[in-house]
C-alpha atoms as a PDB file:
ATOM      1  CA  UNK A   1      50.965 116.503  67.205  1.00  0.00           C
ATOM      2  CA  UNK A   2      49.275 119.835  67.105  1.00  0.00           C
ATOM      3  CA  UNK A   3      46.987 118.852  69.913  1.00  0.00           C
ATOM      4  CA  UNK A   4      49.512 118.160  71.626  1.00  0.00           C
ATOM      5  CA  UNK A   5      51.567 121.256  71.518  1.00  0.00           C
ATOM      6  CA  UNK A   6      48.095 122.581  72.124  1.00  0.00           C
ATOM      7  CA  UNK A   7      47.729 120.830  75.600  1.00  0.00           C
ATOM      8  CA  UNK A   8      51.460 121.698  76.692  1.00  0.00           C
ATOM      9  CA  UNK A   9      50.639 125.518  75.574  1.00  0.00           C
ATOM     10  CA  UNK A  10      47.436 125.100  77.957  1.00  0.00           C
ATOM     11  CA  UNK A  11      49.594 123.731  80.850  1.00  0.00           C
ATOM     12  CA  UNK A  12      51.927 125.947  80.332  1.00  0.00           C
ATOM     13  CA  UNK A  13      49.591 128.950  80.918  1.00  0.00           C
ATOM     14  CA  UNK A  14      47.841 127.521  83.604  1.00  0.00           C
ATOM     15  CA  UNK A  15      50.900 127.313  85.380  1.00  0.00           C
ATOM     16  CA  UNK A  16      52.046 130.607  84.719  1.00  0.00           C
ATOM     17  CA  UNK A  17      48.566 132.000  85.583  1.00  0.00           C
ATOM     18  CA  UNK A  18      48.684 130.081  88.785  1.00  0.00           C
ATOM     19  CA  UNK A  19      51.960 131.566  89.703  1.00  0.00           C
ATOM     20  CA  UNK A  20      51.202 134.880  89.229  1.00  0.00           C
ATOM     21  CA  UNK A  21      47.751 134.544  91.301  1.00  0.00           C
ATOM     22  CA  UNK A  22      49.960 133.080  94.294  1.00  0.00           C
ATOM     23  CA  UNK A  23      52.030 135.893  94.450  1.00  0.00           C
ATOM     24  CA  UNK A  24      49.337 138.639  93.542  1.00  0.00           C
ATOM     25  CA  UNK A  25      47.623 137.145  96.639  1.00  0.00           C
ATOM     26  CA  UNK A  26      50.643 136.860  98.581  1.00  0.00           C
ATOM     27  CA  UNK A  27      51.179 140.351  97.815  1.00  0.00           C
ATOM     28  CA  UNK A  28      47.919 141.223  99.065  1.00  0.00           C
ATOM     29  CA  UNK A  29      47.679 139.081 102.458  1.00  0.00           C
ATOM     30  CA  UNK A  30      51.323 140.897 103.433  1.00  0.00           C
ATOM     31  CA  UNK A  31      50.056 144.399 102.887  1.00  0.00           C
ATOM     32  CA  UNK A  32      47.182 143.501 104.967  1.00  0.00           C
ATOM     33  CA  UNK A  33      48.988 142.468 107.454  1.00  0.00           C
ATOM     34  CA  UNK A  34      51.613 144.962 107.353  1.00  0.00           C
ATOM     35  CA  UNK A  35      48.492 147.728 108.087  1.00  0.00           C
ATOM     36  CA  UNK A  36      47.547 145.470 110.787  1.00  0.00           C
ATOM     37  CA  UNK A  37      51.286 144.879 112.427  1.00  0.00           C
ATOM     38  CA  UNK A  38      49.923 143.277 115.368  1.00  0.00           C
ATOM     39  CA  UNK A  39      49.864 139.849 114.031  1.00  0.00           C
ATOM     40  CA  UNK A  40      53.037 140.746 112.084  1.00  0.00           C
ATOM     41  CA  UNK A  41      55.406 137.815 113.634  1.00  0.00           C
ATOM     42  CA  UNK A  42      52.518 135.927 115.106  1.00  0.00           C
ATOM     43  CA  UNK A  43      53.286 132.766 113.500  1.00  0.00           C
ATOM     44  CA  UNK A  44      56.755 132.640 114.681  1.00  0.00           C
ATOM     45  CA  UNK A  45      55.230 132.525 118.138  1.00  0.00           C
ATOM     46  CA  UNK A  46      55.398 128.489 116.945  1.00  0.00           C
ATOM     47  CA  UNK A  47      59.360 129.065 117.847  1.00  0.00           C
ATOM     48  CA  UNK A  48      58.601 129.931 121.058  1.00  0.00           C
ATOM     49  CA  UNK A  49      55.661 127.322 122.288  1.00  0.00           C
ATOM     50  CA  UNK A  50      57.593 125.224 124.497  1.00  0.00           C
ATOM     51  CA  UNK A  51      61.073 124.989 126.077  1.00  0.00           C
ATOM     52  CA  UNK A  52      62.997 121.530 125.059  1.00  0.00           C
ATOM     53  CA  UNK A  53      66.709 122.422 125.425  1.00  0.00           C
ATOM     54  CA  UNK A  54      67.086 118.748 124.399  1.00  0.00           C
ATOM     55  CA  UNK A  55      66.684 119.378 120.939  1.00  0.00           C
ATOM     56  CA  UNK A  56      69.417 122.181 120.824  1.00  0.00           C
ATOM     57  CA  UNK A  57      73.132 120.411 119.768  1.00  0.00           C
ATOM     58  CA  UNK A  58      76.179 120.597 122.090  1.00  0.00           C
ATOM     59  CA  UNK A  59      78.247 122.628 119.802  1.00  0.00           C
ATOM     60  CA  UNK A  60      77.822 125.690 119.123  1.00  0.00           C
ATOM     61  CA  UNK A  61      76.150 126.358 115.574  1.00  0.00           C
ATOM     62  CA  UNK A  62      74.365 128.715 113.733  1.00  0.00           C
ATOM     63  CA  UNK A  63      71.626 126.181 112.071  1.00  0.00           C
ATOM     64  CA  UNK A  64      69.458 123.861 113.750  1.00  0.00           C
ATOM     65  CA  UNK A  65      68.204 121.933 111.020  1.00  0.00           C
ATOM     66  CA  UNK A  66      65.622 119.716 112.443  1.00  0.00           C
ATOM     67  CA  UNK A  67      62.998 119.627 110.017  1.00  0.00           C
ATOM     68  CA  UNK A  68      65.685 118.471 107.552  1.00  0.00           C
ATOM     69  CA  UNK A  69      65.301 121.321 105.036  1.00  0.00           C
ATOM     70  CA  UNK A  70      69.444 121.130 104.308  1.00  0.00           C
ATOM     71  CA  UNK A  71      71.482 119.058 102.968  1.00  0.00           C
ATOM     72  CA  UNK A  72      74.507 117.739 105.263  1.00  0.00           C
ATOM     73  CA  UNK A  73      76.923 120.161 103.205  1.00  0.00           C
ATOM     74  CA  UNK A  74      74.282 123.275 103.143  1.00  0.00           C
ATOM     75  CA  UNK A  75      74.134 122.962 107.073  1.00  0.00           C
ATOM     76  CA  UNK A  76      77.615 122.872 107.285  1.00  0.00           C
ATOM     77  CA  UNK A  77      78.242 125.849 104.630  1.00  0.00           C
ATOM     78  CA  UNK A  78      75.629 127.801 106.229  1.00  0.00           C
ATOM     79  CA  UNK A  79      76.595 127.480 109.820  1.00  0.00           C
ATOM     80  CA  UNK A  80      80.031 128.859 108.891  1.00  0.00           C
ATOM     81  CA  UNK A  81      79.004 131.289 106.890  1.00  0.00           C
ATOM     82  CA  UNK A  82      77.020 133.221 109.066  1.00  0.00           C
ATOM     83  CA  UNK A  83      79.618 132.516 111.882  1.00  0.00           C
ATOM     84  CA  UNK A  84      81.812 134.223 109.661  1.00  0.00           C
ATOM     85  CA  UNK A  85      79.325 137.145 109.009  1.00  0.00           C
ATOM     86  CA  UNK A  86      79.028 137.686 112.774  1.00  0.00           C
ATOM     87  CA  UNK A  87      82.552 137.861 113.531  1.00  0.00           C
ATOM     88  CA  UNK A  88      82.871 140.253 110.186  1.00  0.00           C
ATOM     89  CA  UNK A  89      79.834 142.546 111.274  1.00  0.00           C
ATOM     90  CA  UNK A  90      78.576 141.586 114.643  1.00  0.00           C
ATOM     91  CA  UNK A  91      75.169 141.044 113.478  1.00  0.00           C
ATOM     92  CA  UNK A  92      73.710 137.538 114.689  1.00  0.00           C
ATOM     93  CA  UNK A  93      71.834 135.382 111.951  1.00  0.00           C
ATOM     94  CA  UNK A  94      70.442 131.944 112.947  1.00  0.00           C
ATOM     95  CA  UNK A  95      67.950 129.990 111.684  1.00  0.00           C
ATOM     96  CA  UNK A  96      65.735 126.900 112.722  1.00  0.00           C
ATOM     97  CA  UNK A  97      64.033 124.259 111.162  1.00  0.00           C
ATOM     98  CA  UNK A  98      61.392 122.601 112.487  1.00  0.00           C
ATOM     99  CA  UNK A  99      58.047 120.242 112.117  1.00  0.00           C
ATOM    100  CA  UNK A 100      57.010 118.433 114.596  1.00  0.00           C
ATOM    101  CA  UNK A 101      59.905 118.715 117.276  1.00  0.00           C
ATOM    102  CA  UNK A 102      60.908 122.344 118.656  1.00  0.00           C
ATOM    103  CA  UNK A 103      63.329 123.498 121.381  1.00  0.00           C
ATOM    104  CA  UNK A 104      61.403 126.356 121.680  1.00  0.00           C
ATOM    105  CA  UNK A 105      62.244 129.718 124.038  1.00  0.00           C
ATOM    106  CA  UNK A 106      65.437 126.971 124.861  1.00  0.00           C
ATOM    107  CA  UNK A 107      66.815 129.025 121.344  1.00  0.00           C
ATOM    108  CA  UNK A 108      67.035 132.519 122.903  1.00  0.00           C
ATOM    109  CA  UNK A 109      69.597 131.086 125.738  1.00  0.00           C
ATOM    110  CA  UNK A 110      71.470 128.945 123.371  1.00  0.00           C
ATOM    111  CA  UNK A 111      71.952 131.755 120.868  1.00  0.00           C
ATOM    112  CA  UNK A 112      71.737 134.595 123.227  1.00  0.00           C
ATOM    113  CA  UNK A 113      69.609 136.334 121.004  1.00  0.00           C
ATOM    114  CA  UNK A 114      68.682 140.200 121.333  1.00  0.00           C
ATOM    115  CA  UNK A 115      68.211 143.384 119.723  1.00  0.00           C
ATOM    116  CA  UNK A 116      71.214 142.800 117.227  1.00  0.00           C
ATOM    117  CA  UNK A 117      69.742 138.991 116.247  1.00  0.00           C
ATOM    118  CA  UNK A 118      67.269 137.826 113.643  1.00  0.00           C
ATOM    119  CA  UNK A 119      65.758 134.536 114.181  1.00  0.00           C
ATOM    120  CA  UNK A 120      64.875 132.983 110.557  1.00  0.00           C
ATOM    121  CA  UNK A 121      62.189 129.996 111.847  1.00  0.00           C
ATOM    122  CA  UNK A 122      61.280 127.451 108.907  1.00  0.00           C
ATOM    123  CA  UNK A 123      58.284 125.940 109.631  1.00  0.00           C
ATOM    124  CA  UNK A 124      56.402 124.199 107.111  1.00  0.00           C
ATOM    125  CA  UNK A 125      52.933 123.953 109.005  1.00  0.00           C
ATOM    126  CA  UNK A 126      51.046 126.800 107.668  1.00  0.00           C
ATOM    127  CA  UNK A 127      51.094 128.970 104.462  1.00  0.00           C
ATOM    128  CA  UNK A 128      54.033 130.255 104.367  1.00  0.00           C
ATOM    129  CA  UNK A 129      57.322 128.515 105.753  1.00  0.00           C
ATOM    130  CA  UNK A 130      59.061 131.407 106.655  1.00  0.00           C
ATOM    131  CA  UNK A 131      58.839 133.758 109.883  1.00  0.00           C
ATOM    132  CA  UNK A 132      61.570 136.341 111.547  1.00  0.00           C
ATOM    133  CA  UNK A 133      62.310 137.045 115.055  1.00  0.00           C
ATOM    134  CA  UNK A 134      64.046 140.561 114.161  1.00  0.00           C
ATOM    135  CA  UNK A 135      65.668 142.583 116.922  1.00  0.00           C
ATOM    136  CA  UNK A 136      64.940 146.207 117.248  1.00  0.00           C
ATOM    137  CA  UNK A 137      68.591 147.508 115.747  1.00  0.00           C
ATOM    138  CA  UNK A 138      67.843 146.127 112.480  1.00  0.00           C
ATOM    139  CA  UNK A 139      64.472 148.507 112.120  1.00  0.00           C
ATOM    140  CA  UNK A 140      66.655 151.720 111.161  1.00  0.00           C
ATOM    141  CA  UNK A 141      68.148 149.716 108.318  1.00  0.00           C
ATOM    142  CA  UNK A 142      65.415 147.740 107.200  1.00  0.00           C
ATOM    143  CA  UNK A 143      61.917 148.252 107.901  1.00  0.00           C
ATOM    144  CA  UNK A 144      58.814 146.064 108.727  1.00  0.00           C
ATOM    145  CA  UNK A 145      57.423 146.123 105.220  1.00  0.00           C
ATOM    146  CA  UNK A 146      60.949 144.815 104.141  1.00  0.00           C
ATOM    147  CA  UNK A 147      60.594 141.496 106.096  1.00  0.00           C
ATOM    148  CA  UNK A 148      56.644 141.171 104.752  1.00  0.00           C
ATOM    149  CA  UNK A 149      58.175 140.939 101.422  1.00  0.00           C
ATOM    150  CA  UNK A 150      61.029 138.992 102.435  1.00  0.00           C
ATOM    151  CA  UNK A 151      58.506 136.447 103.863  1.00  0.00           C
ATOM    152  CA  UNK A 152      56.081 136.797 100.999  1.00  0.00           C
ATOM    153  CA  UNK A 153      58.565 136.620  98.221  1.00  0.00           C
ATOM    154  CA  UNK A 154      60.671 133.356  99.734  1.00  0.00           C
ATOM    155  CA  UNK A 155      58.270 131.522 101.840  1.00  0.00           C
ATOM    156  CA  UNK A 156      54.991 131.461  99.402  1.00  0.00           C
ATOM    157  CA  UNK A 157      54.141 127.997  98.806  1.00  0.00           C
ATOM    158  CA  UNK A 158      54.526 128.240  95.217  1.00  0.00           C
ATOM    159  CA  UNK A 159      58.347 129.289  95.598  1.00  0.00           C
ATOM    160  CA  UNK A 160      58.581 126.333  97.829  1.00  0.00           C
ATOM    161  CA  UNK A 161      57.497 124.005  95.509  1.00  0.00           C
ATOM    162  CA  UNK A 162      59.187 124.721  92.728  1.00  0.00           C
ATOM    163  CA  UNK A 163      62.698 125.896  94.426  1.00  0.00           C
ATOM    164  CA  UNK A 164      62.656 123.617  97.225  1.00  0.00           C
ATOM    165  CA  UNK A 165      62.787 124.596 101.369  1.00  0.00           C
ATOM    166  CA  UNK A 166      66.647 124.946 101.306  1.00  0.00           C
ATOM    167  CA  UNK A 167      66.448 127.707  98.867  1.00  0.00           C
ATOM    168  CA  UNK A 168      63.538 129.891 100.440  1.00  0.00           C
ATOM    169  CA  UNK A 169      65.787 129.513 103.544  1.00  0.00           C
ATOM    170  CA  UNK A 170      69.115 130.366 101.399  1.00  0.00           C
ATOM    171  CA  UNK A 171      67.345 133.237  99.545  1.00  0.00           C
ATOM    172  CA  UNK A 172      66.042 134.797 102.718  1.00  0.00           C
ATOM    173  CA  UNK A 173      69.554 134.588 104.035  1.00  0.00           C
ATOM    174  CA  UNK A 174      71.074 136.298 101.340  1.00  0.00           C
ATOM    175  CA  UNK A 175      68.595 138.978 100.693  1.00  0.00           C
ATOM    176  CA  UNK A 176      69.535 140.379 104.638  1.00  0.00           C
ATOM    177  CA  UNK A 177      72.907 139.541 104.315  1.00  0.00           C
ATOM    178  CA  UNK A 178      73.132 141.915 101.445  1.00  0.00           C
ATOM    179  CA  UNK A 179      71.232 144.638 102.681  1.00  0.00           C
ATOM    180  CA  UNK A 180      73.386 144.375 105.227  1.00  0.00           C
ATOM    181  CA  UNK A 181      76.596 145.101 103.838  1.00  0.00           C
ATOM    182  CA  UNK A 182      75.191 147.423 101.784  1.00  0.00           C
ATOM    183  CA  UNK A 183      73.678 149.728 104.816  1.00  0.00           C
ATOM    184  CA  UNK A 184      70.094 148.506 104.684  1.00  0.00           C
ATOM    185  CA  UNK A 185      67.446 148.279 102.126  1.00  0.00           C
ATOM    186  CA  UNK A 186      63.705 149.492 102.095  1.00  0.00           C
ATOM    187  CA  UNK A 187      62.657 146.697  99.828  1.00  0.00           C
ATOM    188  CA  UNK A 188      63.956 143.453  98.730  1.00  0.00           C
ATOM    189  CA  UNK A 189      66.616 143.470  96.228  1.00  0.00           C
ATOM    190  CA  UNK A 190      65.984 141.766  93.391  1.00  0.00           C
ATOM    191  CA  UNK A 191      62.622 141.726  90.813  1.00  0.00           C
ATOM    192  CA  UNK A 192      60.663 138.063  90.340  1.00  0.00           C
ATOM    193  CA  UNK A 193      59.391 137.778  87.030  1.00  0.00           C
ATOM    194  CA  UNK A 194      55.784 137.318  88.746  1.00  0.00           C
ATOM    195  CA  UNK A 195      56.619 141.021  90.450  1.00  0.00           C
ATOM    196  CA  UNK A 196      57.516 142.270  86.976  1.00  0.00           C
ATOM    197  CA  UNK A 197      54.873 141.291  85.017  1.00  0.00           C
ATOM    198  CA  UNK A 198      52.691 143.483  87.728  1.00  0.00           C
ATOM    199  CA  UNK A 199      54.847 146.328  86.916  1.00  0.00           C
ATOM    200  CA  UNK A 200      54.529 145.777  83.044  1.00  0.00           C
ATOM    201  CA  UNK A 201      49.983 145.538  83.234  1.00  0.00           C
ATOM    202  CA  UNK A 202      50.414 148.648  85.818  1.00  0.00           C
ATOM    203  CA  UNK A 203      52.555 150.284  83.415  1.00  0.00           C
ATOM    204  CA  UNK A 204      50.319 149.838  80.194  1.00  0.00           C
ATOM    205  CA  UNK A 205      47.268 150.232  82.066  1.00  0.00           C
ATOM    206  CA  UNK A 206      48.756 153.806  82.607  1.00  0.00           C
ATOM    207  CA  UNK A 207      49.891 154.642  79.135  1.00  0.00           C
ATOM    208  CA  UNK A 208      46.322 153.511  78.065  1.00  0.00           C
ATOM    209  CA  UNK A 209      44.774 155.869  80.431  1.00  0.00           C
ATOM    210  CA  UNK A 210      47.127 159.003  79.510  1.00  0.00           C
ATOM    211  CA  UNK A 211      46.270 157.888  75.648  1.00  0.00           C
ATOM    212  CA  UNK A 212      42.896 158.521  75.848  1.00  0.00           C
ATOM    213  CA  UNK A 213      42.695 161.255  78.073  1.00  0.00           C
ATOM    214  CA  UNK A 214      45.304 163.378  75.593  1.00  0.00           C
ATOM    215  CA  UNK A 215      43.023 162.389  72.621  1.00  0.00           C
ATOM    216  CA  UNK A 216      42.050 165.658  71.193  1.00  0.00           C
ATOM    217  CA  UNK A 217      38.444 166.614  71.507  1.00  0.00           C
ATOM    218  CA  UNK A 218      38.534 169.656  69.764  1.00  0.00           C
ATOM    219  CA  UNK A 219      38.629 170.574  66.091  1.00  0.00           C
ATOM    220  CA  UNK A 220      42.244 171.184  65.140  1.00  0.00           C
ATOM    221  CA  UNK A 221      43.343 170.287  68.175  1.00  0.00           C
ATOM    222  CA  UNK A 222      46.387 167.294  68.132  1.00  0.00           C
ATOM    223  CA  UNK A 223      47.408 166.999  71.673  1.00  0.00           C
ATOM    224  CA  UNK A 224      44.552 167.810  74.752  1.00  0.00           C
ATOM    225  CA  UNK A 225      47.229 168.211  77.490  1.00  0.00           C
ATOM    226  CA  UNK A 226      44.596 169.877  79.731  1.00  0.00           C
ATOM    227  CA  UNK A 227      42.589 166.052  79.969  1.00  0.00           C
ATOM    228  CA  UNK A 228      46.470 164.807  80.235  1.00  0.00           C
ATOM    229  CA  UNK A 229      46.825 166.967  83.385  1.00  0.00           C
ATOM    230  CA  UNK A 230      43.538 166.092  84.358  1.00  0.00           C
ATOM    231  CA  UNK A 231      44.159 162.485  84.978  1.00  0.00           C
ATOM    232  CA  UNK A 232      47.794 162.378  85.656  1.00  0.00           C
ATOM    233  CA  UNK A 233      47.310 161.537  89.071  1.00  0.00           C
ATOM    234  CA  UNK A 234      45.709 158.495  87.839  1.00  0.00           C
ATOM    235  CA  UNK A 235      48.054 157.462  84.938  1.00  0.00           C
ATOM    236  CA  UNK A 236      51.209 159.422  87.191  1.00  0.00           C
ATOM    237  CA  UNK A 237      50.928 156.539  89.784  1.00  0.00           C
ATOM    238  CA  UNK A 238      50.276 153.335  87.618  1.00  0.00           C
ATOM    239  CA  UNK A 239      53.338 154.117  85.702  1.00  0.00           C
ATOM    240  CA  UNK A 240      55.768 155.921  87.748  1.00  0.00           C
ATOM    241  CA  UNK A 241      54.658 154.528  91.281  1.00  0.00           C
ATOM    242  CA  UNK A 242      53.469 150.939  90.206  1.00  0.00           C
ATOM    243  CA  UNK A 243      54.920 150.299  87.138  1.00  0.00           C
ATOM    244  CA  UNK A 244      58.532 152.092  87.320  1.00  0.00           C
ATOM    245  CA  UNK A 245      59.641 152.451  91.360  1.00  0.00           C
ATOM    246  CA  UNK A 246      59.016 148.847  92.102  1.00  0.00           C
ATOM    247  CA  UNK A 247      61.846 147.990  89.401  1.00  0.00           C
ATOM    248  CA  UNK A 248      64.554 150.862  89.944  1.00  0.00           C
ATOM    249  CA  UNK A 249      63.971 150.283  93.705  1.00  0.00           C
ATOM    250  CA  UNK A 250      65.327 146.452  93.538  1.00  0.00           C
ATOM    251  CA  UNK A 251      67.274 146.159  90.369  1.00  0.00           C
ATOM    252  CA  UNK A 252      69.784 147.863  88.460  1.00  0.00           C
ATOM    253  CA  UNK A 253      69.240 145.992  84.976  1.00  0.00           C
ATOM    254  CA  UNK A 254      67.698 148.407  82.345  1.00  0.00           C
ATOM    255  CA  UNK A 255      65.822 145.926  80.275  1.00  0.00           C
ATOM    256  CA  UNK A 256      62.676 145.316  82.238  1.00  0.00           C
ATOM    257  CA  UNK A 257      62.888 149.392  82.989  1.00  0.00           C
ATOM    258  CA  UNK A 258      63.172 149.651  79.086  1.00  0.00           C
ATOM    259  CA  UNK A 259      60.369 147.066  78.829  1.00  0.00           C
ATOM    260  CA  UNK A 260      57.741 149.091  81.122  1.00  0.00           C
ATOM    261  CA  UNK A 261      58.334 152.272  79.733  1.00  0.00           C
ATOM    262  CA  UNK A 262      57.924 150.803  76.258  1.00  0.00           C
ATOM    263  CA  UNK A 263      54.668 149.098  77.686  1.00  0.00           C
ATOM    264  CA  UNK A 264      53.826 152.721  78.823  1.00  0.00           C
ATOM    265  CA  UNK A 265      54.326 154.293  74.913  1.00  0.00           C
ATOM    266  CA  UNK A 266      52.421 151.713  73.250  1.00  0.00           C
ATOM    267  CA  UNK A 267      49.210 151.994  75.517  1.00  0.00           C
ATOM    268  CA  UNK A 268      48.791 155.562  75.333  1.00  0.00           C
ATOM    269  CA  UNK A 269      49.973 155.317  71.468  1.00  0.00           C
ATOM    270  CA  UNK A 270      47.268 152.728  70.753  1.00  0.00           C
ATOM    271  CA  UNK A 271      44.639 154.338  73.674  1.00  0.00           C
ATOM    272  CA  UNK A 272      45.400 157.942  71.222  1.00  0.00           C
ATOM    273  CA  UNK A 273      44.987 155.843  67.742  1.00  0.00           C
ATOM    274  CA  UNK A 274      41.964 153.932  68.367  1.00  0.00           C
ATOM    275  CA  UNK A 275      39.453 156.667  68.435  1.00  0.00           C
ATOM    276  CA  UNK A 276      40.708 158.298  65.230  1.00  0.00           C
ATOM    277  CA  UNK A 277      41.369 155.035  63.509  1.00  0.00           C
ATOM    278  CA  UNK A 278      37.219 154.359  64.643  1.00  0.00           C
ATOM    279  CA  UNK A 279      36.194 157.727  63.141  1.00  0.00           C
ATOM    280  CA  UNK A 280      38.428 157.650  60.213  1.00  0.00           C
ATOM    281  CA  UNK A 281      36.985 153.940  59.402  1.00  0.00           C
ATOM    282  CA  UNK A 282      34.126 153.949  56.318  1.00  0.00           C
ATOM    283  CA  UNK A 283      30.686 153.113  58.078  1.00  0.00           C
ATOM    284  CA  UNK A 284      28.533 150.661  56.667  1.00  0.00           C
ATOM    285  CA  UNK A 285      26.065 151.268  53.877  1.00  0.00           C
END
């Protein structure tokens, strides 16, 4: 029995571990690309490869669904939806599905797609599944590095696999709907626990840092705020850049903001301790 809990504990880490290495990387492969926006939407070039206005329906929808991604009845809800949310706001949403069939530039005619359109391609032959054909009027509201991590956050292949294609395609969706009607967004609303947990190591990495600097290194001295200063910069951005504006920037729930400054105390309380605790301790005879 206890080896077995054992083995489930080990699974369940190794999980966990592997989920936060996907999206550490993920992380990492969008901010390289984002400094390097000339491949930015090169993938979604895939959209464009060939012309087969065959593929495209007779009606007029918002969702081509021909990699099968949807269900009948998210198609359905989805094409109305962001009919709806054009007629509401006059900004065009549309997304395709594809695999192995694509109608290719045959979309820009069929949609009429321009600088008020974004083109949401699912495509599951490559990394990521997700790509955006964004017109130019949707810059001012939300920038490039807001679509990297719109990409990144919904179309990783660990998302996909445990969420399913029809949900990185609904989660996109309703990430730029809501910056939307909210008057844009710099980042993506909302915090992952893998994006988090970041946040929280940043955060105690920093109070660790701050502790030991502010350790006093002088006799009768309590507090060295001059070593503090020193290396604020350092311990100043792990905490407040890293560890706190990531959270307050996509969520308005106090408990993980409660969490990282907590995470913050205890590092630089333990990081302060630790040295006095060491000298204070009897030494062997």
């Amino acid at each position: 029995m206890a080896q077995s809990e054992l083995i489930t504990g080990m699974q369940y880490h190794r999980r966990f571990s592997q989920k936060w290495l996907v999206y550490l990387f993920s992380s990492l492969v969008a901010l390289s690309i984002w400094l390097s926006p000339v491949g930015l939407f090169a993938s979604s070039s895939v959209a464009y490869a060939f012309d087969n206005p065959d593929l495209l329906p007779k009606t007029d929808t918002a969702v081509i669904d021909l990699a099968k991604f949807l269900s009948s009845d998210q198609e359905a809800a989805l094409a109305e939806d962001l009919a709806q949310f054009q007629q509401t706001t006059g900004w065009k949403l549309k997304v395709l599905t594809q695999f192995d069939r694509t109608p290719g530039t045959a979309v820009k005619g069929y949609w009429g797609l321009d600088d008020h359109s974004v083109l949401l391609v699912a495509d599951p032959r490559g990394g990521n599944i997700l790509n955006f054909s964004v017109g130019d009027d949707f810059y001012p509201l939300m920038p490039r590095v807001f679509w990297i991590e719109l990409q990144t956050r919904f179309g990783n292949q660990f998302y996909v696999r445990e969420n399913g294609e029809d949900q990185a395609i609904l989660g996109a969706i309703g990430s730029i709907k809501t910056c939307l009607l909210q008057g844009g967004c710099q980042v993506v609303p909302g915090l992952p626990q893998e994006q988090w947990i970041l946040t929280l190591i940043t955060s105690i990495l920093g109070g660790v840092i701050c502790g030991f600097a502010a350790h006093p290194r002088k006799e009768g001295q309590v507090f060295s705020w001059q070593w503090a200063l020193i290396f604020s910069p350092l311990w100043g951005i792990l905490f407040i850049a890293f560890g706190i504006g990531p959270v307050v920037t996509r969520t308005s729930d106090w408990l993980p903001l409660f969490r990282n400054v907590a995470g913050f105390l205890i590092g630089a309380l333990v990081a302060y301790l630790t040295p006095m605790l060491n000298r204070s301790s009897p030494s062997e005879t």
